[in-house]
Protein backbone atom coordinates (compact mmCIF):
# COMPACT_ATOMS: atom_id res chain seq x y z
CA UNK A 1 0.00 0.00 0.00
CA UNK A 2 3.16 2.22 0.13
CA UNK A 3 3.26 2.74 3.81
CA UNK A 4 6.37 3.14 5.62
CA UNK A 5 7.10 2.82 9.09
CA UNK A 6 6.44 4.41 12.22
CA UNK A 7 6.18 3.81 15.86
CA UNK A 8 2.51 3.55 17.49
CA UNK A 9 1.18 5.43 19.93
CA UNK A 10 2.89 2.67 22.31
CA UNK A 11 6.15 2.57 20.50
CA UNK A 12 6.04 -0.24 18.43
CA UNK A 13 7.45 -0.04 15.17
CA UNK A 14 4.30 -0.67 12.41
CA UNK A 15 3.32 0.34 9.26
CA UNK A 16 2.87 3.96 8.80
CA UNK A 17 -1.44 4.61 8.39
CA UNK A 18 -2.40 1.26 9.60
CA UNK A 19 -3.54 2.49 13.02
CA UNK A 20 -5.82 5.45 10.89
CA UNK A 21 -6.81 2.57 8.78
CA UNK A 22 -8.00 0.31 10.62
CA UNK A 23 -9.79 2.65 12.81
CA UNK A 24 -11.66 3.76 10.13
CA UNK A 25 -12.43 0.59 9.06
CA UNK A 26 -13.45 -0.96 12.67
CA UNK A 27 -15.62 2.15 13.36
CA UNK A 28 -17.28 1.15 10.11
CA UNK A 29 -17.38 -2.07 11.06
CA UNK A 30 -18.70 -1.58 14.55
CA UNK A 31 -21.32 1.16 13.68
CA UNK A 32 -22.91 -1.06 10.50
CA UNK A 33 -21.56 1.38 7.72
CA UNK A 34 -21.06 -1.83 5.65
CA UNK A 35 -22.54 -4.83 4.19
CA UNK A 36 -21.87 -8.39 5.52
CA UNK A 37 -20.61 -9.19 2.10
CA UNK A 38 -17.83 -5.93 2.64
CA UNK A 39 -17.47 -6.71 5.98
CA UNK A 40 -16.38 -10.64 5.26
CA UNK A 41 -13.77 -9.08 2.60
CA UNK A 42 -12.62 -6.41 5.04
CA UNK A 43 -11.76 -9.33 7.75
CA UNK A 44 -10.49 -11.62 4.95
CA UNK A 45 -8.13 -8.81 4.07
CA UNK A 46 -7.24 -7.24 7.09
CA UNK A 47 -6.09 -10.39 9.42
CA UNK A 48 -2.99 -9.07 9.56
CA UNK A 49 -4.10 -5.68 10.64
CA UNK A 50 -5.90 -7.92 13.26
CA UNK A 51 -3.11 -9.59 14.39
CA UNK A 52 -0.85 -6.32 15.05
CA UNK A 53 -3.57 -4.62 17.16
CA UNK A 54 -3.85 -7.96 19.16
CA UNK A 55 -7.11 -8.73 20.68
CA UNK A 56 -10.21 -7.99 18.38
CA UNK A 57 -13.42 -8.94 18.97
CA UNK A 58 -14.94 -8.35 15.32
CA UNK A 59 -18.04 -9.78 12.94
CA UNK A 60 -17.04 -13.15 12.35
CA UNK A 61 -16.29 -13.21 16.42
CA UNK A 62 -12.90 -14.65 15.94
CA UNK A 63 -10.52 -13.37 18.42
CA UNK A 64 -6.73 -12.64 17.56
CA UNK A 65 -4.38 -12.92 20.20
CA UNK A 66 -2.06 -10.01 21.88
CA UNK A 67 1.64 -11.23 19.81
CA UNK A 68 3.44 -9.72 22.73
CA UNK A 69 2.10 -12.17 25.64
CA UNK A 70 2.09 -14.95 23.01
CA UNK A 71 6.13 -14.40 22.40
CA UNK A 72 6.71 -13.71 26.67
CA UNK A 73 4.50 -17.10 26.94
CA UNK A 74 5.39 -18.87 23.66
CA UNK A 75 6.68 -21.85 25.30
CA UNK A 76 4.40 -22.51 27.86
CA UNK A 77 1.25 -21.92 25.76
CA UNK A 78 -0.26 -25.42 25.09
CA UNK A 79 -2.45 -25.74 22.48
CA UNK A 80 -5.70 -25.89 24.24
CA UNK A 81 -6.74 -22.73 27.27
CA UNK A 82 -8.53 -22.72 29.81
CA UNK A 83 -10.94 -19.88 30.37
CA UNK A 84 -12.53 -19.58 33.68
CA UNK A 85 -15.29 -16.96 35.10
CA UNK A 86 -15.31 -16.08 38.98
CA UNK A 87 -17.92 -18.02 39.42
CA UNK A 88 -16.12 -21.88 38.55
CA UNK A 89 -17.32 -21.86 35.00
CA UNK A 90 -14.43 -22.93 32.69
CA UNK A 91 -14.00 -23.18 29.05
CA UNK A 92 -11.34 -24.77 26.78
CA UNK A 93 -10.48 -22.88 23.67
CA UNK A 94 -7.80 -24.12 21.17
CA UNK A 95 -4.93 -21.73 19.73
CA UNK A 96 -3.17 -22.18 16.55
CA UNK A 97 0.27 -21.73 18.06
CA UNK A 98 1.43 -19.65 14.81
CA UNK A 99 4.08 -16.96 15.00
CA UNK A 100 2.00 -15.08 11.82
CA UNK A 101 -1.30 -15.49 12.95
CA UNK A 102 -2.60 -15.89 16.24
CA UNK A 103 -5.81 -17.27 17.00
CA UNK A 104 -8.27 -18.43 19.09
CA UNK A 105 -10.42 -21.01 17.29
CA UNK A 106 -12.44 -24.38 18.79
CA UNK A 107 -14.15 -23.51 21.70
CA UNK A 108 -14.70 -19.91 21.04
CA UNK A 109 -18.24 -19.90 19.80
CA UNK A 110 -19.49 -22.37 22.84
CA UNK A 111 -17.50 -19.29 25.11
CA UNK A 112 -19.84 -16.92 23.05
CA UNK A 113 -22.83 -18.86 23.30
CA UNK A 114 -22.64 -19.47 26.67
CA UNK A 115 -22.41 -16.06 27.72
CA UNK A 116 -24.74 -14.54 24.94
CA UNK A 117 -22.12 -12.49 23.89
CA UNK A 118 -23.99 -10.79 20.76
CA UNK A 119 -22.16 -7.25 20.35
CA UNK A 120 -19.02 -5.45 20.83
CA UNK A 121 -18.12 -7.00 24.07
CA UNK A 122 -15.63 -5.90 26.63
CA UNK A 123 -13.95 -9.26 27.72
CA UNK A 124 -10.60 -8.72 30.02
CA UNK A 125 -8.11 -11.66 30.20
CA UNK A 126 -5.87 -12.45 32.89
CA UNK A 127 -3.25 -14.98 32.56
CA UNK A 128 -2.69 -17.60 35.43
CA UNK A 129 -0.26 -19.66 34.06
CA UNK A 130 -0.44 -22.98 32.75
CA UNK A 131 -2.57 -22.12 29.61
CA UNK A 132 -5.06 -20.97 32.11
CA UNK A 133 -6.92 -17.58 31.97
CA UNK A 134 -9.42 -15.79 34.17
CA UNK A 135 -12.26 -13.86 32.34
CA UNK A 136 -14.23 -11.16 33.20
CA UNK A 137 -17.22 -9.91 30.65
CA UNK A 138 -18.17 -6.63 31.22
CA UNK A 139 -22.24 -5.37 31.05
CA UNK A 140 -23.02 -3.07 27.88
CA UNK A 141 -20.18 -2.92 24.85
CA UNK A 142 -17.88 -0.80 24.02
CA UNK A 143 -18.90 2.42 21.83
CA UNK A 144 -17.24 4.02 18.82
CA UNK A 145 -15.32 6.57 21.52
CA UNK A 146 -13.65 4.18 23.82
CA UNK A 147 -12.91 0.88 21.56
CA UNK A 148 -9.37 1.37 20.57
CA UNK A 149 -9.22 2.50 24.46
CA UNK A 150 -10.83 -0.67 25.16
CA UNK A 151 -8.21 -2.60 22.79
CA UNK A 152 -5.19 -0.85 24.87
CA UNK A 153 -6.43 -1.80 28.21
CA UNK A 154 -7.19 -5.43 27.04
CA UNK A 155 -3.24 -5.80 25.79
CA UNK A 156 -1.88 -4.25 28.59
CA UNK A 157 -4.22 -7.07 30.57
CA UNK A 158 -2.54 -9.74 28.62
CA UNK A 159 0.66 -8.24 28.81
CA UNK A 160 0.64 -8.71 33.01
């Protein structure tokens, strides 16, 4: 796309105009401004956008991982998490395990179903150890104004 590098707004070296880009295009995203047909494209497109802004909660519900606890982690990660609630509830999700693109995959529907997660959720993520992770779903979502807030405060959970 001819963009160059620059450091984000946390330091990290990136591609210069991704963070305005994808910011336009999850505010479109989150506020409806776009078909399901442009929408499946956009996601198609944009996983690695996805993956450098780490964890995204977007149409298709898939949710990429934070690459900076993945690499701290890497080889402890197994390939199947726990996810627990404070109540006892707990739910195994699978990750890929890829350097390129990381993913949470099995399991993470049955986590959204069994919370009726429907809409723009604010999920935080606290790692235990072991593969093990304690949840906590916040009431309402998140609105166009705080999201990429939202994002920043869920990496710098993961990051702990």
């Amino acid at each position: 796309m001819g963009h160059g590098k620059k450091n984000d707004v946390n330091g990290h070296v990136g591609p210069a105009g991704l963070e305005e880009d994808f910011r336009t295009e999850l505010d479109d995203l989150l506020n409806g401004n776009e078909s399901n047909y442009e929408t499946e494209v956009a996601i198609r497109a944009d996983n690695i956008k996805l993956a450098y802004y780490g964890l995204e909660f977007m149409a298709r519900w898939m949710v990429a991982v934070s690459a900076l606890m993945t690499a701290e982690h890497f080889d402890e990660l197994e390939e199947h998490w726990t996810l627990q609630d404070d109540i006892g509830n707990n739910h195994r999700v699978a990750f890929n395990k890829s350097i390129t693109m990381l993913m949470l995959t099995f399991g993470w529907d049955e986590f959204r179903d069994f919370y009726h997660i429907k809409m723009k959720p604010l999920i935080s993520f606290t790692y235990l150890g072991n593969s093990v992770f304690q949840t906590k779903i916040f009431e309402g979502s998140t609105t166009r104004m705080n999201i990429h807030h939202t994002i920043g405060y869920l990496l710098a959970l993961l990051e702990t």
